[in-house]
C-alpha atoms as a PDB file:
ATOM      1  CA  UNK A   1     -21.935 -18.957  72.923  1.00  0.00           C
ATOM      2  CA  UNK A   2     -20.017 -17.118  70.051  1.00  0.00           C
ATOM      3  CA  UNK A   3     -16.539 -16.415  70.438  1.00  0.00           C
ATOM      4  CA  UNK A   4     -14.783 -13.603  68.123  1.00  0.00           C
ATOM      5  CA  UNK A   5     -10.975 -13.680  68.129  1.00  0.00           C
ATOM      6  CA  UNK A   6      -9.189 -10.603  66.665  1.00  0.00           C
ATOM      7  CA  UNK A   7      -5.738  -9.678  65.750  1.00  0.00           C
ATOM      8  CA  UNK A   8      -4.386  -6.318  65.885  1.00  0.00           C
ATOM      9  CA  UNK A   9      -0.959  -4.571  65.140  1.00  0.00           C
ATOM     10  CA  UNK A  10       0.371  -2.962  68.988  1.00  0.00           C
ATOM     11  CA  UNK A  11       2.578  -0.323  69.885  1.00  0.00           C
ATOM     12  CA  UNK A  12       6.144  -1.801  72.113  1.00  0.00           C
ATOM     13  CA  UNK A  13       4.322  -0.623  74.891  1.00  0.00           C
ATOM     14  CA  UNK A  14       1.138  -2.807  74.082  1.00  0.00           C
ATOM     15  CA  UNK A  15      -1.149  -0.849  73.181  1.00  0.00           C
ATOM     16  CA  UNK A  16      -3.428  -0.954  69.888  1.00  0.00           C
ATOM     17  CA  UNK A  17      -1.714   0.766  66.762  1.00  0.00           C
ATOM     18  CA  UNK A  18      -4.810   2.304  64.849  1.00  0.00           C
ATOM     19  CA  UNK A  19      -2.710   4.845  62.868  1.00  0.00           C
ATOM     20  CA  UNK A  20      -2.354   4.868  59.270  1.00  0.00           C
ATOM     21  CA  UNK A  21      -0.418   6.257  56.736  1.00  0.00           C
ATOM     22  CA  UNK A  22      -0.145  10.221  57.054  1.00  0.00           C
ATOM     23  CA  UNK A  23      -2.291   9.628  60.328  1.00  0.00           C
ATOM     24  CA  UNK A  24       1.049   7.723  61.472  1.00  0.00           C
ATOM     25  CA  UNK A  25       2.705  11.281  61.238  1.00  0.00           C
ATOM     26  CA  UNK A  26       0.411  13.622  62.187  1.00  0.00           C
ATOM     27  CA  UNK A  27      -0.103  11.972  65.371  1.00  0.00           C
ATOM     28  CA  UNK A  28       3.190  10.463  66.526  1.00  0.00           C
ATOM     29  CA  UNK A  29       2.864   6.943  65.998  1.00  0.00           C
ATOM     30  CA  UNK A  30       6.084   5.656  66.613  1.00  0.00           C
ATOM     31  CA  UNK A  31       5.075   2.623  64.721  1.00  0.00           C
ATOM     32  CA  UNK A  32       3.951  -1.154  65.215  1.00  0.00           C
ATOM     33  CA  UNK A  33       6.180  -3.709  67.134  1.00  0.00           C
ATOM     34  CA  UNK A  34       3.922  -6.514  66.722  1.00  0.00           C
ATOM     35  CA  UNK A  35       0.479  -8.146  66.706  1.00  0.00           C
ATOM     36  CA  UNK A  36      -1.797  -9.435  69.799  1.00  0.00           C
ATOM     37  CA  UNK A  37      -4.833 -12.049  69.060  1.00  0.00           C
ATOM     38  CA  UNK A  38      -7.081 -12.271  71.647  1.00  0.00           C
ATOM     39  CA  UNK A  39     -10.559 -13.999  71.999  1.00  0.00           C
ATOM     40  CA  UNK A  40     -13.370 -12.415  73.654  1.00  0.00           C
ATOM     41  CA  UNK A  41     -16.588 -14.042  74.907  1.00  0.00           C
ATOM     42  CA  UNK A  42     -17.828 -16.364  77.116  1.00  0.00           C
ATOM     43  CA  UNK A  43     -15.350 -15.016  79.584  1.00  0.00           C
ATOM     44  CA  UNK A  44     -12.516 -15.929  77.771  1.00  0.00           C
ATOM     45  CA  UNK A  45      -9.509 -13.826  78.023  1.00  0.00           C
ATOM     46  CA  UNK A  46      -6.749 -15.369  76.064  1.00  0.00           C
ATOM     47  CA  UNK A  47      -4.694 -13.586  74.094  1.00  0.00           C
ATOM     48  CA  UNK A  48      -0.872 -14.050  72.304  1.00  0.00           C
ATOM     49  CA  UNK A  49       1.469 -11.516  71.322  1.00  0.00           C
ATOM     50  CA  UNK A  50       4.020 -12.222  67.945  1.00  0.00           C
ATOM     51  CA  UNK A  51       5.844 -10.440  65.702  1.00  0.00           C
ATOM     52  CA  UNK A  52       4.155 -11.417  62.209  1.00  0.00           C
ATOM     53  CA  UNK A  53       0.274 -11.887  61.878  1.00  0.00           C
ATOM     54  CA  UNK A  54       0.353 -14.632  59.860  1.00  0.00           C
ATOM     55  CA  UNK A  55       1.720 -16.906  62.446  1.00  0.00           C
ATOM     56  CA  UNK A  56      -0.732 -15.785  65.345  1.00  0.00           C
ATOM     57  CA  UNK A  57      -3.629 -16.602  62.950  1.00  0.00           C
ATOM     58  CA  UNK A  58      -2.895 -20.126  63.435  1.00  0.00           C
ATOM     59  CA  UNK A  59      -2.771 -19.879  67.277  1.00  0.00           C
ATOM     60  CA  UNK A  60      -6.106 -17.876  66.807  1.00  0.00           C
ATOM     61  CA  UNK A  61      -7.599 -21.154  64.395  1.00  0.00           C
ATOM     62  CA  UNK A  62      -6.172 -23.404  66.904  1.00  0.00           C
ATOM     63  CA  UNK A  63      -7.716 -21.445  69.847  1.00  0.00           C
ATOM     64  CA  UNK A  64     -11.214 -21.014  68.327  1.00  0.00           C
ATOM     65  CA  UNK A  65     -10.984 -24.739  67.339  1.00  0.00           C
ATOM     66  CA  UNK A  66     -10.692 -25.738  71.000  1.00  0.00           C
ATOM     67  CA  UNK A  67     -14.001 -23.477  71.816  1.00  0.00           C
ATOM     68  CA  UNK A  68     -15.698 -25.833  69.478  1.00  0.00           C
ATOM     69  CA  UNK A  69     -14.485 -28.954  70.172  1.00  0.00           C
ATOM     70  CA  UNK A  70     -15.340 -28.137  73.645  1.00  0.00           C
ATOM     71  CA  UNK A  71     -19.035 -26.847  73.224  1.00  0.00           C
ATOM     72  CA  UNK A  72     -19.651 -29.864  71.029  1.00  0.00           C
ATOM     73  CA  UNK A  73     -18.290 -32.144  73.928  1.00  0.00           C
ATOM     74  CA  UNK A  74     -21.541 -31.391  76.446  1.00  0.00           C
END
């Protein structure tokens, strides 16, 4: 089973912040609040919201980690 966890800057209402530079402007972006990892196969749904990316990529290691300690452990 592969697992792909991803983290991406959000808006304060949660959703994805793909806006860059002038984009930002043009389109209204009223900027990122934060950052959301979340895993996606298998079913799994978990996700974590923070305020710096560095910090969820350790949650994200951590999570992945489990995935493989766990499909190792059959």
């Amino acid at each position: 089973m592969q697992y792909v966890a991803t983290i991406a800057p959000v808006h304060e209402d949660g959703t994805e912040c793909t806006h860059t530079g002038r984009d930002k402007q043009d389109t209204g972006c009223a900027g990122r609040r934060g950052y959301r990892a979340s895993c996606t196969g298998g079913g799994c749904t978990w996700s974590k919201t923070g305020a710096r990316a560095s910090a969820l990529a350790e949650d994200r290691s951590h999570h992945l980690n489990a995935h493989l300690t766990a499909s190792t452990a059959r």
